[in-house]
Protein backbone atom coordinates (compact mmCIF):
# COMPACT_ATOMS: atom_id res chain seq x y z
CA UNK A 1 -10.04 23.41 48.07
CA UNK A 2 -9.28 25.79 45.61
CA UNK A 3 -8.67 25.89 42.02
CA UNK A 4 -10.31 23.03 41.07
CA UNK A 5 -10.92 21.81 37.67
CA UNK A 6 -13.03 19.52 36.52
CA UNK A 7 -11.75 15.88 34.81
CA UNK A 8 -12.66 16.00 31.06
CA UNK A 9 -15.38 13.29 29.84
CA UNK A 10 -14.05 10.23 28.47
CA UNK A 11 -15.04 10.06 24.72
CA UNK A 12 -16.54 6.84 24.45
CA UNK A 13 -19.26 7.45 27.05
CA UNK A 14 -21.65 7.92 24.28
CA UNK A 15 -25.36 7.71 23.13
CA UNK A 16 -24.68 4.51 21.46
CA UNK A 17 -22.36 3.23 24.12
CA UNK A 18 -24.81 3.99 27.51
CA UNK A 19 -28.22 2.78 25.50
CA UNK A 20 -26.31 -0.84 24.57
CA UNK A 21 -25.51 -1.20 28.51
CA UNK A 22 -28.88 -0.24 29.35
CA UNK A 23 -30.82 -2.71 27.15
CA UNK A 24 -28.75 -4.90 29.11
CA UNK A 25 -29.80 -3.62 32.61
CA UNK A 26 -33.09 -3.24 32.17
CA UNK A 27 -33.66 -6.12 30.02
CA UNK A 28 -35.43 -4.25 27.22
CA UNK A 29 -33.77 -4.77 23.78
CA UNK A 30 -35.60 -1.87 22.27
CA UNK A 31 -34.94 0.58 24.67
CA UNK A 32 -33.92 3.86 22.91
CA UNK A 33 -31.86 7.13 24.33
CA UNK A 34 -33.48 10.18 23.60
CA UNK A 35 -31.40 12.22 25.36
CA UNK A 36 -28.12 11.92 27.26
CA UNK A 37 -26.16 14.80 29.27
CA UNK A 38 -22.83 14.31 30.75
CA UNK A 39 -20.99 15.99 33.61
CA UNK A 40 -18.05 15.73 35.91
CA UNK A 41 -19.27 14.01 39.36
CA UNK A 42 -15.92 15.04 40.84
CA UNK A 43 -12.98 17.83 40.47
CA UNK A 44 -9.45 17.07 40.32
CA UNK A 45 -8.31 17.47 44.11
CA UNK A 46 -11.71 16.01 45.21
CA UNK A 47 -11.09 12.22 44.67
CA UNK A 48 -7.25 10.76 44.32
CA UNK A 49 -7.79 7.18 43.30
CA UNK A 50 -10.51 7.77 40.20
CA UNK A 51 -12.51 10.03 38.04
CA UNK A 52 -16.57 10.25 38.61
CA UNK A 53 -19.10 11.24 36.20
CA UNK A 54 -22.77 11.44 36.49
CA UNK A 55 -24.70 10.61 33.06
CA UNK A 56 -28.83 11.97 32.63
CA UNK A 57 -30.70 9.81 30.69
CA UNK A 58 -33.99 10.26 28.86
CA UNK A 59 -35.38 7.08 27.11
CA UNK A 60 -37.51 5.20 25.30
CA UNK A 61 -38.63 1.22 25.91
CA UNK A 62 -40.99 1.43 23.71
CA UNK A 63 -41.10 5.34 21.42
CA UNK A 64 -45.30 4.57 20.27
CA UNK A 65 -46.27 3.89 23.51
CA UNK A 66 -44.78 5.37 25.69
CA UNK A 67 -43.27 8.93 27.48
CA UNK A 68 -39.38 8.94 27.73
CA UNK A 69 -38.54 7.77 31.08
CA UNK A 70 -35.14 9.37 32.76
CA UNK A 71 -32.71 8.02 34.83
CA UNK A 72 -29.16 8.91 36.83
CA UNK A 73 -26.30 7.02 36.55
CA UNK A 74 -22.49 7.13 37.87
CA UNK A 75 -19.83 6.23 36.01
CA UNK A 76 -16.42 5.03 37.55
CA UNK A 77 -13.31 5.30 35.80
CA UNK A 78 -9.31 5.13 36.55
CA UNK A 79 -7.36 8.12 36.33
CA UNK A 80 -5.46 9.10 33.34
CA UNK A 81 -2.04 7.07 32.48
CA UNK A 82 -0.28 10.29 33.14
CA UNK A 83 -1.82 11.15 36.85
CA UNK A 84 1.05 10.57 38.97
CA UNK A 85 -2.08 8.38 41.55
CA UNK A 86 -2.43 6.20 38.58
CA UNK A 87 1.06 5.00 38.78
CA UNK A 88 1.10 5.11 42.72
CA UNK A 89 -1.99 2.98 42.65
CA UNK A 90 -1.19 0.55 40.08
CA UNK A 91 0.32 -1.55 42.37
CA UNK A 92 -2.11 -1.45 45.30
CA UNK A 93 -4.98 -3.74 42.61
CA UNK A 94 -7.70 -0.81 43.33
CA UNK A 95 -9.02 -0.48 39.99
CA UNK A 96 -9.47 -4.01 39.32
CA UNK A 97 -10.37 -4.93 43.19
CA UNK A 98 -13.76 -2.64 42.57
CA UNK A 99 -14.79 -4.43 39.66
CA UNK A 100 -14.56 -7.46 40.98
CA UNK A 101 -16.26 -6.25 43.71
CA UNK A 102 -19.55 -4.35 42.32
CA UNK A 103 -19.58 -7.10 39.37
CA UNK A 104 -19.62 -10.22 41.13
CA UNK A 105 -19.44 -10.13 44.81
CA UNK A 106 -21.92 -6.90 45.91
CA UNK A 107 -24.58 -8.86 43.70
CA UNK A 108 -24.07 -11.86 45.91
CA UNK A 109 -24.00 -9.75 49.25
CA UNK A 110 -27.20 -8.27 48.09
CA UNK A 111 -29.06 -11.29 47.80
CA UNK A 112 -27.88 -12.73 51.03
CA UNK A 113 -29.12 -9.31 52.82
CA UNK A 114 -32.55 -9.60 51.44
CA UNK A 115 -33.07 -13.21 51.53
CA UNK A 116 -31.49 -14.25 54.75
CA UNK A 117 -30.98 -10.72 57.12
CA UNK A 118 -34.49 -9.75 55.58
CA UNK A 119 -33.77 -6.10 55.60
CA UNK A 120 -34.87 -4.47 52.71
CA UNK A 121 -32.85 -1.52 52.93
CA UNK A 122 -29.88 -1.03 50.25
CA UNK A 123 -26.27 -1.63 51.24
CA UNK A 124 -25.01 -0.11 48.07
CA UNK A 125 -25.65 1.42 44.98
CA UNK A 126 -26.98 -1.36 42.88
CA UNK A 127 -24.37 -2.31 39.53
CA UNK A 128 -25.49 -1.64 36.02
CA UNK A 129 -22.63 -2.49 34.28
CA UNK A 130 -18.49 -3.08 34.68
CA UNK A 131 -16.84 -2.54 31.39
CA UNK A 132 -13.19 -4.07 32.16
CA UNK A 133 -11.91 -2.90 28.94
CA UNK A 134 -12.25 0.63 29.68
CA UNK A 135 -11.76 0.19 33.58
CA UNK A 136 -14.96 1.74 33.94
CA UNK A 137 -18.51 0.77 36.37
CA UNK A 138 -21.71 2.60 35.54
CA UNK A 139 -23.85 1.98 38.92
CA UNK A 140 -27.05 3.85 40.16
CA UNK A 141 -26.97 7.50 41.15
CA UNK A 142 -28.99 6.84 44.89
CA UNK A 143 -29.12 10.66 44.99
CA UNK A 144 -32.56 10.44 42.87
CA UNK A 145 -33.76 8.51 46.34
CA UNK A 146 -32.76 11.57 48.44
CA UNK A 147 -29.34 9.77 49.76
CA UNK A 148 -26.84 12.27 50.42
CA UNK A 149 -23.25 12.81 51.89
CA UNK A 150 -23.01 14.55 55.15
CA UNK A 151 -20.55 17.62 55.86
CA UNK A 152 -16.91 15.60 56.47
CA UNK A 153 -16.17 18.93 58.44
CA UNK A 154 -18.65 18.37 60.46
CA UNK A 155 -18.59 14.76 61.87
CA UNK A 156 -20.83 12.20 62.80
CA UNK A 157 -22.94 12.24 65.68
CA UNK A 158 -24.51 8.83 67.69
CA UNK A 159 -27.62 8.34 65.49
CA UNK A 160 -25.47 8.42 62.32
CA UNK A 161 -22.50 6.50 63.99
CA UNK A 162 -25.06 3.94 65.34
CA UNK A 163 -26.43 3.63 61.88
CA UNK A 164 -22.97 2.98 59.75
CA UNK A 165 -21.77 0.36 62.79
CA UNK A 166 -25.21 -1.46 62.33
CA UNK A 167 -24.76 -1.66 58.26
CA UNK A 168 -21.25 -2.30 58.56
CA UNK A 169 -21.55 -5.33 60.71
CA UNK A 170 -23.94 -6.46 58.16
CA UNK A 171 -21.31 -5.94 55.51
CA UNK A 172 -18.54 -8.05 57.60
CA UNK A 173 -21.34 -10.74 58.51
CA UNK A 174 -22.31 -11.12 54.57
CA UNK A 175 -18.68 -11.35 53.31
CA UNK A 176 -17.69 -13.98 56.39
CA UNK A 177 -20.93 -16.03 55.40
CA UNK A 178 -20.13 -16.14 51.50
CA UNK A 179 -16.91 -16.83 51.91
CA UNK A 180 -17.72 -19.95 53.99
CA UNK A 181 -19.45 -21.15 51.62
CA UNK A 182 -17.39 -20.25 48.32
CA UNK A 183 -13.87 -20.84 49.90
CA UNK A 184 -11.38 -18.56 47.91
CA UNK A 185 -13.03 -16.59 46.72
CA UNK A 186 -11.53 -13.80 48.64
CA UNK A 187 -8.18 -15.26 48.27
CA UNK A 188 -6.75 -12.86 45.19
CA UNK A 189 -6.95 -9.37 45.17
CA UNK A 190 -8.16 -8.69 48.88
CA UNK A 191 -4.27 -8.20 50.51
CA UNK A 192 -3.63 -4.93 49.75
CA UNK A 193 -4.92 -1.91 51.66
CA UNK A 194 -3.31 1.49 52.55
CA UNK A 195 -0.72 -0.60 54.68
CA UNK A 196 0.27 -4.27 53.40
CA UNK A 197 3.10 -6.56 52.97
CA UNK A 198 3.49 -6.44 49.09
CA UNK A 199 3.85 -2.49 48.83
CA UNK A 200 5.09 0.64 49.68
CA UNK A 201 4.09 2.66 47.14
CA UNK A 202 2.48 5.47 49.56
CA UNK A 203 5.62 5.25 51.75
CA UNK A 204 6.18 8.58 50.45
CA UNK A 205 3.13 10.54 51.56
CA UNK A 206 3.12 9.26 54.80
CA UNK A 207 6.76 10.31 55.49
CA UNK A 208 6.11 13.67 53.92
CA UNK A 209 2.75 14.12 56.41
CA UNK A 210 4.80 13.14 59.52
CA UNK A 211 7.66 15.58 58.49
CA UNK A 212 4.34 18.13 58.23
CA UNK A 213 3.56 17.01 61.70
CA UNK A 214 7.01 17.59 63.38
CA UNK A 215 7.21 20.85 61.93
CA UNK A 216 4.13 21.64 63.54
CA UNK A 217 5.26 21.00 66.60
CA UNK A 218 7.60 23.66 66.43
CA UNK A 219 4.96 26.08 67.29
CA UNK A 220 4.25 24.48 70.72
CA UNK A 221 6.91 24.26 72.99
CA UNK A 222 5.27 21.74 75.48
CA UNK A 223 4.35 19.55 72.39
CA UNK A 224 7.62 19.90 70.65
CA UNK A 225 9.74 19.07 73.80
CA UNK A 226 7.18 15.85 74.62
CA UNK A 227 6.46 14.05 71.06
CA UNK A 228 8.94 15.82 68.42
CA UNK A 229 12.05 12.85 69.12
CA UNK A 230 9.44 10.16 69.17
CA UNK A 231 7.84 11.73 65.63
CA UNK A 232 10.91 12.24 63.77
CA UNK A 233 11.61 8.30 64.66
CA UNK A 234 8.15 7.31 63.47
CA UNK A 235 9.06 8.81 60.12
CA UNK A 236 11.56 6.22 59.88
CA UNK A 237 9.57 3.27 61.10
CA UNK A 238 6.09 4.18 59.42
CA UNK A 239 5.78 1.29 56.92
CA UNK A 240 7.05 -1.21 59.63
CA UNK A 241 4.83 -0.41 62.09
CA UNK A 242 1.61 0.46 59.72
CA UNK A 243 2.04 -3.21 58.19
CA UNK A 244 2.78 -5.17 61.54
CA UNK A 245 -0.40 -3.27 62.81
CA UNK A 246 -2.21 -4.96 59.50
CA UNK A 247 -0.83 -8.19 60.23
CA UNK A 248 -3.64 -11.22 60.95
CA UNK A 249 -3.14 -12.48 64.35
CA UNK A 250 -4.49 -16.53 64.72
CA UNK A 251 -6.79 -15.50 67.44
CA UNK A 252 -8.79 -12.47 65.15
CA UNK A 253 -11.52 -13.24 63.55
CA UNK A 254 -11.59 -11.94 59.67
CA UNK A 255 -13.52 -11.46 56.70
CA UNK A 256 -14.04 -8.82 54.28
CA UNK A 257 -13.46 -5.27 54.80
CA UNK A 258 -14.62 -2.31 53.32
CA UNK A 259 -11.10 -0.27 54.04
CA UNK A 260 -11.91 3.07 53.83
CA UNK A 261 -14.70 3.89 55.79
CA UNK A 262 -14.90 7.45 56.70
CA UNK A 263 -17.98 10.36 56.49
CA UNK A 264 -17.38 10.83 52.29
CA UNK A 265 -17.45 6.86 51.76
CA UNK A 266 -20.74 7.05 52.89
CA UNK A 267 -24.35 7.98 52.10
CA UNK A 268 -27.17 8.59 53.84
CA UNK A 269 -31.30 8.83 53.72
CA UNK A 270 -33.49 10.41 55.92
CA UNK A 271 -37.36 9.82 57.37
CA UNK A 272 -39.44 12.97 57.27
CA UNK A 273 -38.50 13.68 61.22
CA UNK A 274 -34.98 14.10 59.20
CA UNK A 275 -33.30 11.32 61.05
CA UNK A 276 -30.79 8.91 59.47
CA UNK A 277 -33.20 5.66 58.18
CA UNK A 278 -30.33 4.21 55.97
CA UNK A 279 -26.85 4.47 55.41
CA UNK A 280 -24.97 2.49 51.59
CA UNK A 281 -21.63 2.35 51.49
CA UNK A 282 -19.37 3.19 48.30
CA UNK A 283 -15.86 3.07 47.11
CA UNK A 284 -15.35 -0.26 47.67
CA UNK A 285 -11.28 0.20 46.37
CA UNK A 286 -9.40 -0.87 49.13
CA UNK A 287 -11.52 -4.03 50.48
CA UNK A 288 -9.24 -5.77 52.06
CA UNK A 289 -9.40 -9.21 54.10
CA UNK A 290 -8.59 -8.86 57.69
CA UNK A 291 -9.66 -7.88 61.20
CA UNK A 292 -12.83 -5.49 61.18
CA UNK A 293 -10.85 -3.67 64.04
CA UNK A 294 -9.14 -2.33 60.85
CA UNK A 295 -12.13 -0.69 59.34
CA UNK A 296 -13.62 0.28 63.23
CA UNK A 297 -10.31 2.15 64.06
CA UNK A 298 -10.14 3.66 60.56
CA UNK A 299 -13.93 4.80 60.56
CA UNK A 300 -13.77 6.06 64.68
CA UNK A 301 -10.35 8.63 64.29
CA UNK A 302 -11.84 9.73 61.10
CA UNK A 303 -15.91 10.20 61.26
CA UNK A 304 -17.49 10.70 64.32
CA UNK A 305 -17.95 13.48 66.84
CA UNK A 306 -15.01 13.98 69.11
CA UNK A 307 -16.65 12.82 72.45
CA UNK A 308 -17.95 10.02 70.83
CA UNK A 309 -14.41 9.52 69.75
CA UNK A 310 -12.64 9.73 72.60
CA UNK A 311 -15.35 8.78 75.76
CA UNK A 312 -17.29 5.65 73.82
CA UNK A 313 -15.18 3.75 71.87
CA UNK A 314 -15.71 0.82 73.80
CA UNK A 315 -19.25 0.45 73.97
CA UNK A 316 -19.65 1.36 70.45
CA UNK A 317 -17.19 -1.10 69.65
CA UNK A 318 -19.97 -3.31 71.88
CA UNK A 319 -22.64 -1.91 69.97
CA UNK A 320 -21.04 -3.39 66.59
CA UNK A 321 -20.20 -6.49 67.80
CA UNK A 322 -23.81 -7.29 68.88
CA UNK A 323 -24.91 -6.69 65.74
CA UNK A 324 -22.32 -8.91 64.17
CA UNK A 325 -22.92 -11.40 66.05
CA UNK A 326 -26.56 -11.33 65.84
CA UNK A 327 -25.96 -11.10 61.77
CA UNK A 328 -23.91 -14.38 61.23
CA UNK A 329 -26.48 -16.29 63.38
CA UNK A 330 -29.73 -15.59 60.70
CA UNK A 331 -26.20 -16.55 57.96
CA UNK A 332 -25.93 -19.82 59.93
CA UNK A 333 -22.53 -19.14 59.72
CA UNK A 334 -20.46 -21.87 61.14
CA UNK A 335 -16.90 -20.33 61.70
CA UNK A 336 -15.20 -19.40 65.18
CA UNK A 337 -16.92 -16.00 66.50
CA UNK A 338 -15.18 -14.42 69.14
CA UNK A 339 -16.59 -13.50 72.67
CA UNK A 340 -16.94 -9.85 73.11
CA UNK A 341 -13.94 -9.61 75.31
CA UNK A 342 -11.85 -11.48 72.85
CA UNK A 343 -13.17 -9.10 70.08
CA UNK A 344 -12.32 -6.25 72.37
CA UNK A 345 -8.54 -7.71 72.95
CA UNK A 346 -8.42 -7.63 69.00
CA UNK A 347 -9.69 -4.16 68.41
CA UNK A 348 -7.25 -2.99 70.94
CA UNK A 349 -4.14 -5.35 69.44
CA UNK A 350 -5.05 -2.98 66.10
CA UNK A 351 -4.79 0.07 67.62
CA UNK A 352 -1.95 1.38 65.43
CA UNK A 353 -4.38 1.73 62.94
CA UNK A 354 -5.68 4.64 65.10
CA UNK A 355 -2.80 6.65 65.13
CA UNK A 356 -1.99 6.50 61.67
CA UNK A 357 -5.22 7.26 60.53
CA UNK A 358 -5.28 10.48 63.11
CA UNK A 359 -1.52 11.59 62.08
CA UNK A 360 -1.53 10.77 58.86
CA UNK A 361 -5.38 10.49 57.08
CA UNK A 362 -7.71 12.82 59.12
CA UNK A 363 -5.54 15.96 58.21
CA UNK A 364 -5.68 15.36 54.63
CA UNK A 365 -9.46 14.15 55.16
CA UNK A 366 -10.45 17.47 56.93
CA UNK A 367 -8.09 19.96 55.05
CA UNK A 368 -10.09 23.11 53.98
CA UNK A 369 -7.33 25.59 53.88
CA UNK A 370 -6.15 27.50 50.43
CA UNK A 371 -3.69 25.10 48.99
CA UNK A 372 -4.74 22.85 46.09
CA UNK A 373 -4.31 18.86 47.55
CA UNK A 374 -3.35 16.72 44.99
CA UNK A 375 -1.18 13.24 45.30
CA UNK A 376 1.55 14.92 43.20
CA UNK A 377 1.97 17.37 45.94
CA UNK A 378 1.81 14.76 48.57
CA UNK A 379 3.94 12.59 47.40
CA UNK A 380 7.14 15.15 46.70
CA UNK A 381 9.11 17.72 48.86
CA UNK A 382 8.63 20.60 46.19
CA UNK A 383 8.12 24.23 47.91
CA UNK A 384 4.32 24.36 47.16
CA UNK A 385 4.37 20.74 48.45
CA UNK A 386 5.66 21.60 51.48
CA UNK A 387 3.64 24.46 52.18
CA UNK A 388 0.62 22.33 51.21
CA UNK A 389 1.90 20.10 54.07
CA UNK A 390 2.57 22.64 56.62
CA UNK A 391 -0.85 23.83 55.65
CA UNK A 392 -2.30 20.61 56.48
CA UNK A 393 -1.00 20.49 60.45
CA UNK A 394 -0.78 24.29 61.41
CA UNK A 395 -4.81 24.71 61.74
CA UNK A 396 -5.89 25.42 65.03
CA UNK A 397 -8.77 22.63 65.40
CA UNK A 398 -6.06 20.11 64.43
CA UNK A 399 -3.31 21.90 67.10
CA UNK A 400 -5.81 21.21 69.78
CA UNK A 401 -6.59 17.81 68.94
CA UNK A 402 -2.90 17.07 69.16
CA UNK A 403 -2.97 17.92 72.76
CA UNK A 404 -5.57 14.91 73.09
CA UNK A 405 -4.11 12.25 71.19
CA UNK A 406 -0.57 12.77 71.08
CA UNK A 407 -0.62 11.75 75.49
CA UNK A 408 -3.29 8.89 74.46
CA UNK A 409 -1.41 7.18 71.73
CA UNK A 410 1.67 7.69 73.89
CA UNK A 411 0.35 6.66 77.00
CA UNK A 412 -0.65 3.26 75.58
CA UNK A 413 2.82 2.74 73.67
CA UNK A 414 2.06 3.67 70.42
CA UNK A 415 4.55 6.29 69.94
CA UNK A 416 7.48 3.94 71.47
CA UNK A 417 9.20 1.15 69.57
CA UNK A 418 6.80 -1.68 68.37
């Protein structure tokens, strides 16, 4: 996108500041900073819900002996008081859902994965420190060990997709099996994802999107005549139907989601034939508890290669579940697991979350075009905000995938009343 600037430094991320958290981290009380260079991880436009910084560290543990060691670290913060996301996120819990998260329960998660699943391989960046006073998390920069982000323009193909279904069952298996056996504590700050039944404060930007949408149907008559009347009522209905579609049924089976799994949410590492070995998840923001069909839907219409998308849902959705399954039997877990065809009827009872995600996050996921995206601009009907919006619908790959999934997600009722 273009224009972008970068989010100043905050002022306390200082020599003295980063060497006290990492006598703590790596246990060595005389550990020393030699050196310490800061810069912006992320520009504004890049990230809406928080500000990234990566840190460079040389140091000392123990100056006589020995050579300054360096190290990488990413630090977290919230956005400024004034950034209209902060006040659109305030009420949504993200800032202090993630420190809950990478203080207390990834720690926990990690253990069970190495001590019970036996893999070895990360899940996550590994926590060095959650400062709640300054709403910050300084966590391990896994770019040193060659893990990288893949195009988002490009897409994910099966080895890749494969890969982030196998770790992601691992991720719902973990958080089923520790909260069976610490009961509650997912039962505060885990209700609240993109759609949910305490808030609308993103009501706004959806609206504005679908409004985008319509408009773009104007420039396709056999589109416009079809869908245009059953868009302009989905404007309307959005938040209804987006937090029935988020609603637990008694039949699902829950636990722990990640919430916003798409390509830039996750990393990957590569074996020297350069194929995908590992894949860590990050941002965990909007973990929410509910119905993994949530995160599968979310993760399919937004990641992975279009055939894969529309010809193999199923058996990928097969695919996971095996390795679910497989997962909670080394946890000994002893809830209700669902047969495959039961897990199948669930992921299809979700399939709202689809659509929305299609309509309303892939375009803004995707976007490459000149305008600047920032929350401000979707969240408002100014001029530039509406030609940001326009912007966002009128490309041509996105035109030709609404000739696909508009007749889909209308075929199976998802564009009629719910």
């Amino acid at each position: 996108m273009s224009k972008k600037q970068a989010h100043p430094t905050s002022d306390w991320l200082t020599v003295k500041y980063v060497e006290q958290k990492l006598q703590i981290y790596f246990k060595e009380k005389n550990l020393k900073v030699q050196k310490l260079d800061i810069k912006p991880a992320t520009s504004n436009g890049e990230n809406f819900a928080s500000v990234l910084t990566r840190i460079n560290v040389d140091y000392f543990t123990d100056i006589l002996k020995n050579e300054p060691q360096h190290a990488t670290f990413l630090v977290k913060t919230t956005l400024a008081e004034n950034d209209p996301a902060s006040h659109l996120l305030k009420d949504y819990g993200i800032y202090v859902r993630e420190m809950i998260m990478y203080e207390e329960v990834l720690p926990q998660l990690a253990e069970l994965l190495r001590r019970e699943l036996h893999d070895e391989r990360k899940l996550f960046a590994a926590t060095v420190c959650v400062d709640r006073p300054k709403n910050s998390i300084t966590f391990e920069d896994l770019g040193l060990e060659q893990y990288k982000l893949v195009n988002r323009l490009d897409k994910l193909d099966l080895p890749h997709t494969h890969l982030v279904l196998e770790k992601l069952a691992q991720f719902h298996a973990l958080s089923a099996a520790l909260n069976e056996r610490k009961p509650g504590i997912f039962s505060k700050n885990y209700d609240r994802n993109f759609f949910n039944r305490h808030t609308r404060g993103y009501q706004s930007v959806y609206e504005n999107l679908l409004r985008g949408l319509s408009r773009s149907l104007e420039l396709d008559n056999d589109l416009k005549k079809r869908y245009q009347l059953k868009i302009n009522k989905l404007i309307d209905r959005i938040m209804d139907y987006g937090e029935k579609s988020t609603d637990i049924r008694k039949s699902d089976f829950v636990t722990l989601l990640h919430g916003d799994v798409w390509s830039t949410n996750l990393m990957f590492n590569y074996n020297a034939q350069d194929e995908p070995s590992n894949c860590i998840l990050i941002d965990f923001q909007f973990c929410v508890w509910n119905s993994p069909a949530l995160d599968l839907h979310y993760f399919f219409n937004s990641s992975i290669h279009e055939d894969l998308r529309l010809n193999h849902q199923t058996e990928l959705v097969q695919f996971y579940y095996n390795h679910l399954v497989r997962a909670l039997a080394k946890l000994k877990y002893n809830g209700l697991i669902p047969s495959l065809f039961d897990f199948q009827l669930q992921f299809r009872a979700h399939s709202f979350n689809a659509l929305y995600t299609t309509l309303i996050f892939e375009p803004v996921m995707l976007y490459n075009g000149p305008e600047l995206a920032t929350i401000e601009k979707l969240m408002t009907n100014t001029e530039s905000a509406i030609k940001l919006h326009d912007s966002l619908y009128q490309n041509e790959t996105l035109r030709k995938k609404l000739h696909i999934w508009l007749p889909i997600f209308d075929q199976i009722g998802l564009l009629d009343d719910m």
